[in-house]
Structure formats: C-alpha cells, structure tokens
N, C-alpha and C. Protein backbone atom coordinates (compact mmCIF):
# COMPACT_ATOMS: atom_id res chain seq x y z
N UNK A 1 14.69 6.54 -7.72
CA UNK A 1 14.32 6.52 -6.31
C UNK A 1 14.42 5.10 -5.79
N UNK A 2 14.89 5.29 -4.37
CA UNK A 2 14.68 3.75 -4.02
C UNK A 2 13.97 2.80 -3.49
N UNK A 3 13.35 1.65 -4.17
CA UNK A 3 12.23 0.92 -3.75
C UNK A 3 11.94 0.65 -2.47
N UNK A 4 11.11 0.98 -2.05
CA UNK A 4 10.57 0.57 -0.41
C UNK A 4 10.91 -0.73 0.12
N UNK A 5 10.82 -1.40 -0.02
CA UNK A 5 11.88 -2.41 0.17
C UNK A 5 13.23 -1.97 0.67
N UNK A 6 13.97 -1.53 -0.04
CA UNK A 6 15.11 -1.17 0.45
C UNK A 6 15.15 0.03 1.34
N UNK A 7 14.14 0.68 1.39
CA UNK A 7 14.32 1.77 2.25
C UNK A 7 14.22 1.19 4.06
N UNK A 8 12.85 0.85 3.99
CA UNK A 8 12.68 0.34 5.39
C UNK A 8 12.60 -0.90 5.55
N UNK A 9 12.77 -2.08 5.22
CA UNK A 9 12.84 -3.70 5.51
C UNK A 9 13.96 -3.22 6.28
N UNK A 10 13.94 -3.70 7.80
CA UNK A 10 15.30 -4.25 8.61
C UNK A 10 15.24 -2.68 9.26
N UNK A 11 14.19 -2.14 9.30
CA UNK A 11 14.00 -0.45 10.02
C UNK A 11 12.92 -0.85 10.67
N UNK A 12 12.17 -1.59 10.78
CA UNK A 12 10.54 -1.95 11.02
C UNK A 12 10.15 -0.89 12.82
N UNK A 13 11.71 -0.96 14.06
CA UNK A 13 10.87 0.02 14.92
C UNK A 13 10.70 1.41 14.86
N UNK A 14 12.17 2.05 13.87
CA UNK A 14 11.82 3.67 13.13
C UNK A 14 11.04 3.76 12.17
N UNK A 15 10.40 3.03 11.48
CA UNK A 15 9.54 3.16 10.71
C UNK A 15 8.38 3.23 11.16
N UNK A 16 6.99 4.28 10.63
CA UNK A 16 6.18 4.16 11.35
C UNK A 16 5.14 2.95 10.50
N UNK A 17 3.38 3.04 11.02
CA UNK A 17 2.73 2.00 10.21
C UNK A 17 2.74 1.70 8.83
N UNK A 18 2.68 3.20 8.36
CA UNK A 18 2.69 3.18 6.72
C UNK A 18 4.21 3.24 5.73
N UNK A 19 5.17 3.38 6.61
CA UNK A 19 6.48 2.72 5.72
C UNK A 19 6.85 0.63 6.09
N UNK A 20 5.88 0.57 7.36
CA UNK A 20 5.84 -0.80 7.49
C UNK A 20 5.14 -1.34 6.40
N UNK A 21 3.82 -1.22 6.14
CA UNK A 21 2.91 -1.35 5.16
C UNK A 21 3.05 -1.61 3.97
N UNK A 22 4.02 -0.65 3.49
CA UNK A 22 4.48 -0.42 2.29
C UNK A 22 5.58 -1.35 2.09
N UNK A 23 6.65 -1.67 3.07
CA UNK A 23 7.87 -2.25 3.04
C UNK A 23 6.98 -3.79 2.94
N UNK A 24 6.15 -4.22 3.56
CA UNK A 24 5.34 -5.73 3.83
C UNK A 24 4.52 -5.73 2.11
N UNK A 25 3.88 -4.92 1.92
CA UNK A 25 3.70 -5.15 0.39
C UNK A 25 4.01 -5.40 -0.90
N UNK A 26 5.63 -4.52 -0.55
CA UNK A 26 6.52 -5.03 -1.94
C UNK A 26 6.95 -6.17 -1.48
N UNK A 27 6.83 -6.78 -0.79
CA UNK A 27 7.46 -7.92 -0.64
C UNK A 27 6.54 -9.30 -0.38
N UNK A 28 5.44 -8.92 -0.73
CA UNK A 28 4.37 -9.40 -0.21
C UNK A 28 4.01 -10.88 1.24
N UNK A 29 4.22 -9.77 2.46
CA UNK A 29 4.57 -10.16 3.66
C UNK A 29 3.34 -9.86 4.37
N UNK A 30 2.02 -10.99 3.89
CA UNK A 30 1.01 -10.34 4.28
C UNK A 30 0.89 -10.48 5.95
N UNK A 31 1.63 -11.19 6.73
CA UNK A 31 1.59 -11.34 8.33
C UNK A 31 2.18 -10.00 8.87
N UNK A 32 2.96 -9.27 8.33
CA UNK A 32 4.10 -8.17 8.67
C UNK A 32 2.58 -7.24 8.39
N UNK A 33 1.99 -7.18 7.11
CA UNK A 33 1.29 -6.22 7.02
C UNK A 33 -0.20 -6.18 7.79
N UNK A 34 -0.31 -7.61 8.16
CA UNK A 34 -1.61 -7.33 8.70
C UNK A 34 -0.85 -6.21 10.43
N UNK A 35 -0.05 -6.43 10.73
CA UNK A 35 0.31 -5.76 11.55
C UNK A 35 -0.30 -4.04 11.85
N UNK A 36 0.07 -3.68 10.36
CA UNK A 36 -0.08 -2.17 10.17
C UNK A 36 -1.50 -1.68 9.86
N UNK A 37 -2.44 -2.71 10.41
CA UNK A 37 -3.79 -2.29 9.60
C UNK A 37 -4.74 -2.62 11.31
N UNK A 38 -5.46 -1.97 11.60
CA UNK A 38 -6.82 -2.18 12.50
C UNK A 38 -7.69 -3.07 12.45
N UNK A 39 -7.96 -3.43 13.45
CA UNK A 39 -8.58 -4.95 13.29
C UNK A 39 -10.20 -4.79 13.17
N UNK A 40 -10.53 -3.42 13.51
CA UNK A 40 -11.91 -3.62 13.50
C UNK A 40 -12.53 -3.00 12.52
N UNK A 41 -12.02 -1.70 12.18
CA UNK A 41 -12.88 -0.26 11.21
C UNK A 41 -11.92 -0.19 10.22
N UNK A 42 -11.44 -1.13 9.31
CA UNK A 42 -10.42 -0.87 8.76
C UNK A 42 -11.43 -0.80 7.04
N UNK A 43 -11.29 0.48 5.94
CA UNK A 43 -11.86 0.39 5.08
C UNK A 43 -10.78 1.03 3.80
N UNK A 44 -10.88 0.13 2.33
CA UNK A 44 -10.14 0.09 1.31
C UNK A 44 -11.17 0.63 0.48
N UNK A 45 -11.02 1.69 -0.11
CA UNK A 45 -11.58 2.37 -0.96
C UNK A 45 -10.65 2.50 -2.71
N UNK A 46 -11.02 1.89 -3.20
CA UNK A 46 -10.22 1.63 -4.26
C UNK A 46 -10.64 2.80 -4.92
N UNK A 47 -9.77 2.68 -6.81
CA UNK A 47 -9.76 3.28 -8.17
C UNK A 47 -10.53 3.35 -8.18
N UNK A 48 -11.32 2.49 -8.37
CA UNK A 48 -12.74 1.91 -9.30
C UNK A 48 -14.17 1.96 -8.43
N UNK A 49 -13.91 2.77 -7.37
CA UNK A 49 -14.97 3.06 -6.25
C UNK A 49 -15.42 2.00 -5.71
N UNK A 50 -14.62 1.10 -6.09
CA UNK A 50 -14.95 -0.64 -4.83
C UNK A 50 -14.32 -0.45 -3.01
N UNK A 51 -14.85 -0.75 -2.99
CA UNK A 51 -15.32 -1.00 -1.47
C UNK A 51 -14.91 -2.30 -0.41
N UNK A 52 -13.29 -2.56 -0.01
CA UNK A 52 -13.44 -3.34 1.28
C UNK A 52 -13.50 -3.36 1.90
N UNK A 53 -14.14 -3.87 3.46
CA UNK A 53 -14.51 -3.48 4.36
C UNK A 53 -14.17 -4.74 5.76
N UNK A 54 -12.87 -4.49 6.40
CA UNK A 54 -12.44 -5.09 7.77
C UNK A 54 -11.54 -5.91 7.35
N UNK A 55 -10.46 -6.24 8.29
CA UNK A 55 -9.25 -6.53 8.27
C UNK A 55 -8.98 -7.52 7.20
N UNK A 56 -9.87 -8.56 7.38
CA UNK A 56 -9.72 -10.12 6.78
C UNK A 56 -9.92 -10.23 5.61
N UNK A 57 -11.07 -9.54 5.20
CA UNK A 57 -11.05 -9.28 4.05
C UNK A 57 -10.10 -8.48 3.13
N UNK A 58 -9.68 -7.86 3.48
CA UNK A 58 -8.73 -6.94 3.32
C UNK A 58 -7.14 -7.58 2.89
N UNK A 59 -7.68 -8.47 3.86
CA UNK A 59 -5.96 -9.17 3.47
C UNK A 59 -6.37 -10.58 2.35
N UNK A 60 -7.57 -10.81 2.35
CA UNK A 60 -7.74 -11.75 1.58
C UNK A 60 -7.60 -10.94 -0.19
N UNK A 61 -8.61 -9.84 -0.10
CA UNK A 61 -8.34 -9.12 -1.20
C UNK A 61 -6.98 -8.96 -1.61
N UNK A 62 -6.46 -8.56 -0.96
CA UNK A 62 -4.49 -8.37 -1.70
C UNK A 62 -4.30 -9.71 -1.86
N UNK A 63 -4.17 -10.85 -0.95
CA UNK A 63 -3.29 -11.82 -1.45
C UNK A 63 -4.21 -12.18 -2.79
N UNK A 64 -5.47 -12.14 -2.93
CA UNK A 64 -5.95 -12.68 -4.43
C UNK A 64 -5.53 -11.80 -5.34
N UNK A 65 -5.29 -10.42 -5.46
CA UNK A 65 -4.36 -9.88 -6.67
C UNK A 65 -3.58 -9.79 -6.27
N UNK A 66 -2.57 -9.96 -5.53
CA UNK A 66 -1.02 -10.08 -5.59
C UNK A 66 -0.52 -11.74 -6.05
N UNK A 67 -1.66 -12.38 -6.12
CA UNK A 67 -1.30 -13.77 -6.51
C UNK A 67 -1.19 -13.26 -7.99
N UNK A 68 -1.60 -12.95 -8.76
CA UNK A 68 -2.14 -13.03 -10.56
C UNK A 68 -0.88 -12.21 -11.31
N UNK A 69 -0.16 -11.09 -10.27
CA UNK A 69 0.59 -10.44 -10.81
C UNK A 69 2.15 -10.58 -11.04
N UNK A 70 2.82 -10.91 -12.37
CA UNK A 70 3.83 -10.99 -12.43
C UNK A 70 4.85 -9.76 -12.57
N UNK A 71 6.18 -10.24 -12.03
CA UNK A 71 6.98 -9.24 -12.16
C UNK A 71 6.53 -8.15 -11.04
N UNK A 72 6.08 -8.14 -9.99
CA UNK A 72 5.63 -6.63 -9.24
C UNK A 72 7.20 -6.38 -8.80
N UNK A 73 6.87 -4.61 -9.13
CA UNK A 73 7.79 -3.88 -8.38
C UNK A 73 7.02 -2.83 -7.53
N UNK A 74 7.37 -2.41 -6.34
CA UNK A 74 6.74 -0.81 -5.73
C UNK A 74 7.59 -0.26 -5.75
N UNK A 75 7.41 1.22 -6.08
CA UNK A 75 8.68 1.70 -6.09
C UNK A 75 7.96 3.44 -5.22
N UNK A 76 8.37 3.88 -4.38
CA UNK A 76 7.97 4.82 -3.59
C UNK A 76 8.63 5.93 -3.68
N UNK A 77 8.10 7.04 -4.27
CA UNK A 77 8.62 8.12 -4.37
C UNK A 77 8.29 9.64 -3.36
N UNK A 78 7.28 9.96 -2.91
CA UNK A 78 7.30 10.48 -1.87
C UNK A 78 6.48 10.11 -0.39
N UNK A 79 6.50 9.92 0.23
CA UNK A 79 5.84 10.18 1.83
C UNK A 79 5.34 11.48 1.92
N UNK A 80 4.13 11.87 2.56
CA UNK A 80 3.91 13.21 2.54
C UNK A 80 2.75 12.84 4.14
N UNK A 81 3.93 13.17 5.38
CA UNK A 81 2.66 12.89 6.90
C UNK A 81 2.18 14.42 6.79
N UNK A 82 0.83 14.46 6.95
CA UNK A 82 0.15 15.74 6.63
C UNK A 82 0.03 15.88 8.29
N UNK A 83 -0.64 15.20 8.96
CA UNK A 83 -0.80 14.92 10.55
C UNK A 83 -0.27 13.46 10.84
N UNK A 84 -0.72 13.64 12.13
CA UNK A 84 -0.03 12.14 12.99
C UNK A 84 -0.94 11.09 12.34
N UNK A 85 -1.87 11.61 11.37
CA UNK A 85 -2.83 10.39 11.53
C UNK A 85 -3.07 10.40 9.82
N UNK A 86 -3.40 11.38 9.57
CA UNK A 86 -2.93 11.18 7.71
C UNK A 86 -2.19 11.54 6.70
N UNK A 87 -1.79 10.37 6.11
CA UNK A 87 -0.20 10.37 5.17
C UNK A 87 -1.29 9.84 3.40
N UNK A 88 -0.22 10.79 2.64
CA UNK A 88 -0.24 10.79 1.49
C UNK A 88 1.43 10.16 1.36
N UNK A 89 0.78 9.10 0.19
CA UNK A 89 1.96 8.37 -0.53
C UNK A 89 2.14 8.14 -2.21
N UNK A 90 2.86 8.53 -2.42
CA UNK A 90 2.70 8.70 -4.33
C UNK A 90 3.91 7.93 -4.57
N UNK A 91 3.04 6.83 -5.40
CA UNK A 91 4.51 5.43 -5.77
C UNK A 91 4.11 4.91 -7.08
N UNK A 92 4.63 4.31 -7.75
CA UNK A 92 4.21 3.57 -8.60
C UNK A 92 4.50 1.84 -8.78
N UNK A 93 3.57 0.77 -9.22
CA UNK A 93 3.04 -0.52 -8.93
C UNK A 93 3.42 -0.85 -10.84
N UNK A 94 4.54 -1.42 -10.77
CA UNK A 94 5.12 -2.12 -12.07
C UNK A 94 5.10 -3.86 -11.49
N UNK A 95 4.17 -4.22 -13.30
CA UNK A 95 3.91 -5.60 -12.96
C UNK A 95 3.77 -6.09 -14.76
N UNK A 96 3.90 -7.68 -15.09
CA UNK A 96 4.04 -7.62 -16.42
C UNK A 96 2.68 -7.99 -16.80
N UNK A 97 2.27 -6.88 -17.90
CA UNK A 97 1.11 -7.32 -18.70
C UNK A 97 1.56 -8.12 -20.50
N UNK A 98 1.16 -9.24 -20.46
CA UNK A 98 1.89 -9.90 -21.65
C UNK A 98 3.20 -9.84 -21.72
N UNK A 99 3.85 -9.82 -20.61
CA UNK A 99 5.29 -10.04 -20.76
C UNK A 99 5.85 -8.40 -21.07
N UNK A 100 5.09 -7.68 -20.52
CA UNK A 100 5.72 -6.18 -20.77
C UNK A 100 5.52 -5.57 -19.50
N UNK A 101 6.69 -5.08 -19.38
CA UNK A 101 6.52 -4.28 -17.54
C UNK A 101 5.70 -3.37 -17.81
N UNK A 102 4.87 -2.58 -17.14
CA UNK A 102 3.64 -2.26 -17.24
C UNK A 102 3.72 -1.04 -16.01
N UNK A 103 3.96 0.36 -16.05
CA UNK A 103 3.96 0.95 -14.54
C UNK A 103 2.71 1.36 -14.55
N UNK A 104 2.05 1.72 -13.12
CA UNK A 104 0.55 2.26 -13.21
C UNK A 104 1.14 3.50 -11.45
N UNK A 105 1.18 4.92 -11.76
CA UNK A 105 1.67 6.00 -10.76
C UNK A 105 0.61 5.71 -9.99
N UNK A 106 0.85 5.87 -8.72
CA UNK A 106 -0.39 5.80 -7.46
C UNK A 106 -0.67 7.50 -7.14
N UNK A 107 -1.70 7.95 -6.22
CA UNK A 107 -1.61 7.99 -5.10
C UNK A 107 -2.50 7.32 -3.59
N UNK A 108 -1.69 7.16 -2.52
CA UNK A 108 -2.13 6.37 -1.84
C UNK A 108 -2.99 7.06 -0.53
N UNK A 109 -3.83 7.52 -0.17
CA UNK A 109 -4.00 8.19 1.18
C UNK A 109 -4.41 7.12 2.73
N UNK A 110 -3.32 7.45 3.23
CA UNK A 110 -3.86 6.32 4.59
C UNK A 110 -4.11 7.34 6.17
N UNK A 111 -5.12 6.81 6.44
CA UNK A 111 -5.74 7.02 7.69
C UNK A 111 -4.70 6.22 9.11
N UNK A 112 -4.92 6.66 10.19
CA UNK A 112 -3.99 5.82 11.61
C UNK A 112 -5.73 6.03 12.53
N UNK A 113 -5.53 5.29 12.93
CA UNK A 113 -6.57 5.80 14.08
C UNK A 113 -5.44 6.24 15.49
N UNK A 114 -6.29 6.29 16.33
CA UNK A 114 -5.60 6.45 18.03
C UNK A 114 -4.49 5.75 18.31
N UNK A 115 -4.20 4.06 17.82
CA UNK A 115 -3.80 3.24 18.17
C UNK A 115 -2.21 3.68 17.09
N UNK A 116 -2.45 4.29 16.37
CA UNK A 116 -1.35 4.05 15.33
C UNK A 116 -1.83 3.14 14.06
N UNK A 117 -2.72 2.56 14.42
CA UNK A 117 -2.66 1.83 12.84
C UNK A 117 -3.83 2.10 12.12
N UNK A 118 -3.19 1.76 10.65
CA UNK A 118 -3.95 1.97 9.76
C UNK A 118 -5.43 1.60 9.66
N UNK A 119 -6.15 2.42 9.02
CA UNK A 119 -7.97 2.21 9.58
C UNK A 119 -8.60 2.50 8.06
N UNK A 120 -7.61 3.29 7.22
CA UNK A 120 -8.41 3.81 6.12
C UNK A 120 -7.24 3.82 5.13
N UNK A 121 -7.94 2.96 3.65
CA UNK A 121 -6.65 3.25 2.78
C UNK A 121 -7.59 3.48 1.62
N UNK A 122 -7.17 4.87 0.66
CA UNK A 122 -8.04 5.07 -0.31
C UNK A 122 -6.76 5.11 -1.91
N UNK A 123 -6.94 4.45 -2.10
CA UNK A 123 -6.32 4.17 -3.82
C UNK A 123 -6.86 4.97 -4.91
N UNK A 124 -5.82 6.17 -5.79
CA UNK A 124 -5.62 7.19 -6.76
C UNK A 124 -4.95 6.35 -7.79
N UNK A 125 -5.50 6.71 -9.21
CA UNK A 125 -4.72 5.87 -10.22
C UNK A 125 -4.34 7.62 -10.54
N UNK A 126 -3.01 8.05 -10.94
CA UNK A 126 -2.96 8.29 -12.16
C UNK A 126 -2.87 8.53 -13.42
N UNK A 127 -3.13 9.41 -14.25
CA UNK A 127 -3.58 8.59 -15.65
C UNK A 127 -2.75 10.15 -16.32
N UNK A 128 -2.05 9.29 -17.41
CA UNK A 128 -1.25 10.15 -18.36
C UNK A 128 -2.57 10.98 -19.14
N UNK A 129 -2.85 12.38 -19.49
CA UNK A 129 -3.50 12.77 -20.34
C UNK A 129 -3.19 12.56 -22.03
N UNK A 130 -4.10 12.00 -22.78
CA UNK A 130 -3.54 11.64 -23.90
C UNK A 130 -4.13 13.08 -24.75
C-alpha cells in the first residue's frame, strides 16, 4: 500500500483534515498539522489510556516522541469516513527499535467538529495474539 505521504502531500485542497493530518505526520510537518486540529476542545486519548488535552499540548506531545524515533515510516492502509465528522483510520507506525524496524498496526479514530477540524483523536494498538 502506499505511504501517506505519497498519497496526499501536494493534494492538501482535495484532501480533507484527516488525510492532511496524516500526510503532515509522516513527514513530521508539525505547522501543516497543527492546521488539521481545533484550537480549543481538541483531546488525544491514547493506547495506554493517557490523556492530552488542547492544541499545544498536543503538538508539544508529538514533537517530543517523534523526536526519539528512528527510522519512522506511516504507512496507511485504509480510510474508513463513517460520517462527515467521524473517520476510522487503520495504518501502521514502523520505527527502529535497536536498529530493527519495528511495525506497531494502528487503529486511529478522529473526530471533526462543525468547523472541519479535528477535535478528537483516540489511538488503538493492535496486538498479534500469541
């Protein structure tokens, strides 16, 4: 499949918030992405039931783990707009742990408010059954 990146970078007005989002992340373009996110009610609900809460933080959180990680790839395999306002995204986030590419499958669910942009992003790990 082909990496988000290549799908929509250089599409940014047919694309809607969350292929912007996605395209500003693999590439880590955090000015492009603050774009796609709400400035006021915006909440990150992670894996691990952590909790961020409003824009700034929000962007501070990614750039501090997108700093640590080597090798990132996103690689986006389906879009799924359920309504105008919430989209399911299932991708997977390859990055090197000890020098070994490392994939971890998502799923992603994002919220739009009124305005079009993103207000709510909740993060799915998941996990091979052993």
């Amino acid at each position: 499949m082909f990496g988000v990146y290549r799908c929509f970078v250089g599409q940014p007005d047919e694309a809607g918030a969350v292929e912007r989002y996605l395209a500003c992340l693999a590439i880590h373009d955090w000015d492009g992405l603050a774009a796609t996110i709400a400035d006021d009610d915006l909440i990150r609900n992670g894996p691990y039931c952590d909790v961020v809460e409003g824009k700034q933080p929000y962007l501070k959180f990614l750039r501090g783990v997108f700093a640590s990680l080597k090798g990132y790839r996103l690689d986006v395999q389906r879009i799924s707009h359920n309504t105008d306002r919430v989209c399911y995204v299932e991708l997977s986030e390859t990055f090197d742990i000890d020098g070994v590419p490392t994939e971890y499958p998502e799923c992603l669910v994002f919220e739009q408010n009124s305005d079009g942009l993103i207000n709510r992003v909740s993060v799915f790990i998941k996990q091979v059954s052993t």
